[in-house]
C-alpha atoms as a PDB file:
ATOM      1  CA  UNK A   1     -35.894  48.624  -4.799  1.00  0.00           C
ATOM      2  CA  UNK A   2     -35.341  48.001  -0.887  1.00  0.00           C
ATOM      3  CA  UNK A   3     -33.186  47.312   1.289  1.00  0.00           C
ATOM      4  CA  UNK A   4     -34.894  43.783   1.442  1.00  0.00           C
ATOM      5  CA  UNK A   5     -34.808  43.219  -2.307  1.00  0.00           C
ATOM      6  CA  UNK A   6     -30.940  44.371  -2.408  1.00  0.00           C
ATOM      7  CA  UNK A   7     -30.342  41.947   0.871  1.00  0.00           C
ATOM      8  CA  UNK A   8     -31.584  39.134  -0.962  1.00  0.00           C
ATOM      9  CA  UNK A   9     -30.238  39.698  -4.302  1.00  0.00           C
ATOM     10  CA  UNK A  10     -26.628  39.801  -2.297  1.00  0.00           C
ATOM     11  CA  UNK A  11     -27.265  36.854  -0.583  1.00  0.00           C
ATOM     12  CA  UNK A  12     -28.781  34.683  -3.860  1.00  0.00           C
ATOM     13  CA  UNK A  13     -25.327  35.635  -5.787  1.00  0.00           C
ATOM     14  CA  UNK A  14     -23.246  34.821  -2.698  1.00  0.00           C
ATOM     15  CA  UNK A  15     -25.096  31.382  -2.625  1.00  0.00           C
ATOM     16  CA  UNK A  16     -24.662  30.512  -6.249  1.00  0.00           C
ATOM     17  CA  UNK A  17     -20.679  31.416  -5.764  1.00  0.00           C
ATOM     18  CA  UNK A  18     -20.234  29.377  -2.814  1.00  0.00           C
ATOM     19  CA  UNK A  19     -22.466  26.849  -4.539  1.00  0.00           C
ATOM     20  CA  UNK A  20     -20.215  26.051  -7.648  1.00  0.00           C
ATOM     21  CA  UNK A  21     -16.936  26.398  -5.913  1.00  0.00           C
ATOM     22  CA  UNK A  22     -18.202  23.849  -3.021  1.00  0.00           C
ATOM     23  CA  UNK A  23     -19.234  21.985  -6.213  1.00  0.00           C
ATOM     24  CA  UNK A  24     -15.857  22.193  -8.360  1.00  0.00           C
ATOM     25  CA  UNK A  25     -14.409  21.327  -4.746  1.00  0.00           C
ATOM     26  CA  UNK A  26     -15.841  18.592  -4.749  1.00  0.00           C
ATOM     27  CA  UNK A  27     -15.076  17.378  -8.391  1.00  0.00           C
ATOM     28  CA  UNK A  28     -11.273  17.776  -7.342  1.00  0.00           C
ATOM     29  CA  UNK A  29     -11.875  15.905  -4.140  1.00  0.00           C
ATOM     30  CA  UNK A  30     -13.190  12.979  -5.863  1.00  0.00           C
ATOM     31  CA  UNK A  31     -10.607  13.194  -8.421  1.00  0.00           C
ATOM     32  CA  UNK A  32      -7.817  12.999  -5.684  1.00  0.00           C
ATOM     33  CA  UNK A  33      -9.528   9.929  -3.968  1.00  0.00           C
ATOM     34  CA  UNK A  34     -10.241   7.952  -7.117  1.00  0.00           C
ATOM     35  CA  UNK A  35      -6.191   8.677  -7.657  1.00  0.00           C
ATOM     36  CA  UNK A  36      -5.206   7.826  -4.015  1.00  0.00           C
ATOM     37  CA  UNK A  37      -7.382   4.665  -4.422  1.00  0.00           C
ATOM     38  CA  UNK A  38      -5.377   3.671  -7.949  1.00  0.00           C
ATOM     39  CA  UNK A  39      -2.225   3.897  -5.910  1.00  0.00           C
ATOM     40  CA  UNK A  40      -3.469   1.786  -3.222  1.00  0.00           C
ATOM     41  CA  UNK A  41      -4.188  -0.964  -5.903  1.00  0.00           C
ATOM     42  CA  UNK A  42      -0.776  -0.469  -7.431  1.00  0.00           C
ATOM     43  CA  UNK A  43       1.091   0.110  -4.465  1.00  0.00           C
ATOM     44  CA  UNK A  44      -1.153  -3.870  -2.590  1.00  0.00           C
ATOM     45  CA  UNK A  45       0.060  -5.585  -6.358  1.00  0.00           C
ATOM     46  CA  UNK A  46       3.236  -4.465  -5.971  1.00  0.00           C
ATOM     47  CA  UNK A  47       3.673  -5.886  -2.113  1.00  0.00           C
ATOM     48  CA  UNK A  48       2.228  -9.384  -2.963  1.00  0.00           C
ATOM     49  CA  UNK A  49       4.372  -9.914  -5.866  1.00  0.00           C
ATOM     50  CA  UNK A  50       7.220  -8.266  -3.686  1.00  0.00           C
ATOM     51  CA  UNK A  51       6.233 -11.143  -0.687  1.00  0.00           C
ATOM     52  CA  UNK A  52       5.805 -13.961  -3.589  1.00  0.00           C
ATOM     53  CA  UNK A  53       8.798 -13.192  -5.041  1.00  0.00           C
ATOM     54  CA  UNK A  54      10.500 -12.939  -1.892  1.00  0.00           C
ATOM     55  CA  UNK A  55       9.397 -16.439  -0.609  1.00  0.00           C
ATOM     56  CA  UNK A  56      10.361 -17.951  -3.837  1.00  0.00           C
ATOM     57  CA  UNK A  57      13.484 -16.510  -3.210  1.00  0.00           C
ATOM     58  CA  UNK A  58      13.902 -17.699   0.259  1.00  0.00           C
ATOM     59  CA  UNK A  59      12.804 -21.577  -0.630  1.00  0.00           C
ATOM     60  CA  UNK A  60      15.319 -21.385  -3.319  1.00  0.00           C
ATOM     61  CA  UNK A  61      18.508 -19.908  -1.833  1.00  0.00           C
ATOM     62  CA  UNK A  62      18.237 -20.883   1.620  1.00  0.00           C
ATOM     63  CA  UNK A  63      16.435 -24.444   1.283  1.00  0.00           C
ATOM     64  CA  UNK A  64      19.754 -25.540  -0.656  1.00  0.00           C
ATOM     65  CA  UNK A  65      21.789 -24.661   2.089  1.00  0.00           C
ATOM     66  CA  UNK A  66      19.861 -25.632   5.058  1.00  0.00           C
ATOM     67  CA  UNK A  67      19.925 -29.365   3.667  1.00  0.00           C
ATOM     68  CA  UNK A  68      24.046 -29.059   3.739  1.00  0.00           C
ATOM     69  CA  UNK A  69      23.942 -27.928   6.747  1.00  0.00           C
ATOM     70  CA  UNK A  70      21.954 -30.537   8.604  1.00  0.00           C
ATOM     71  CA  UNK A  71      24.042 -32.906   6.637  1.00  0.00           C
ATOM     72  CA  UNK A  72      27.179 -31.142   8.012  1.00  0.00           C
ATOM     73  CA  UNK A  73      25.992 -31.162  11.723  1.00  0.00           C
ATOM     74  CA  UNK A  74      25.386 -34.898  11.078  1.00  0.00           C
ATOM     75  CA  UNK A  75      29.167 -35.846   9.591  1.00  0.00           C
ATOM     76  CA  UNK A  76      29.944 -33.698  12.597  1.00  0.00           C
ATOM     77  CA  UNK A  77      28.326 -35.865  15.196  1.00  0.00           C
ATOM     78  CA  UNK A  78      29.017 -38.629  13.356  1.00  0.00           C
ATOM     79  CA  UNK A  79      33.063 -37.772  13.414  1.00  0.00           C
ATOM     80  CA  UNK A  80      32.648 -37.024  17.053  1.00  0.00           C
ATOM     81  CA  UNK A  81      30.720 -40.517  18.099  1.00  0.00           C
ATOM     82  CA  UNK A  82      33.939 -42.155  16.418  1.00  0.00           C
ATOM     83  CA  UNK A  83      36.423 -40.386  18.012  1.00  0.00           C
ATOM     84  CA  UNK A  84      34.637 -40.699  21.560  1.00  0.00           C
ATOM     85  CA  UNK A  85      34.463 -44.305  20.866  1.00  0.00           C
END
């Protein structure tokens, strides 16, 4: 054998290493964006029903109150016209 044969018997078994761990690499890779992706989903569901929930929320406690409260200003001003008068 020579040193040629040797060389490229070296070289053919350092490719076929690097080869399947760049593959398996890869594998892994994919695995961790396909998981990263899932949690995007989960994590965009989770902030729309958060904001829908959140609006409901808002119409229902604070809609209540803003309605006394314009009615309140109103008796105010109302109370105030009289008085002035």
């Amino acid at each position: 054998m020579t040193a040629f044969e040797v060389l490229v018997i070296i070289l053919s078994v350092f490719l076929a290493i690097f080869l399947i761990l760049g593959i398996a690499v890869l594998v892994k890779l994919l695995k961790v964006f396909r998981k990263m992706d899932e949690f995007a989903d989960k994590a965009n569901t989770f902030a729309d029903d958060f904001s829908g929930n959140m609006a409901d929320m808002i119409k229902k406690s604070f809609a209540p109150s803003a309605i006394v409260s314009g009615i309140i200003r109103s008796v105010r001003k109302s109370r105030k016209r009289k008085r002035g008068q």
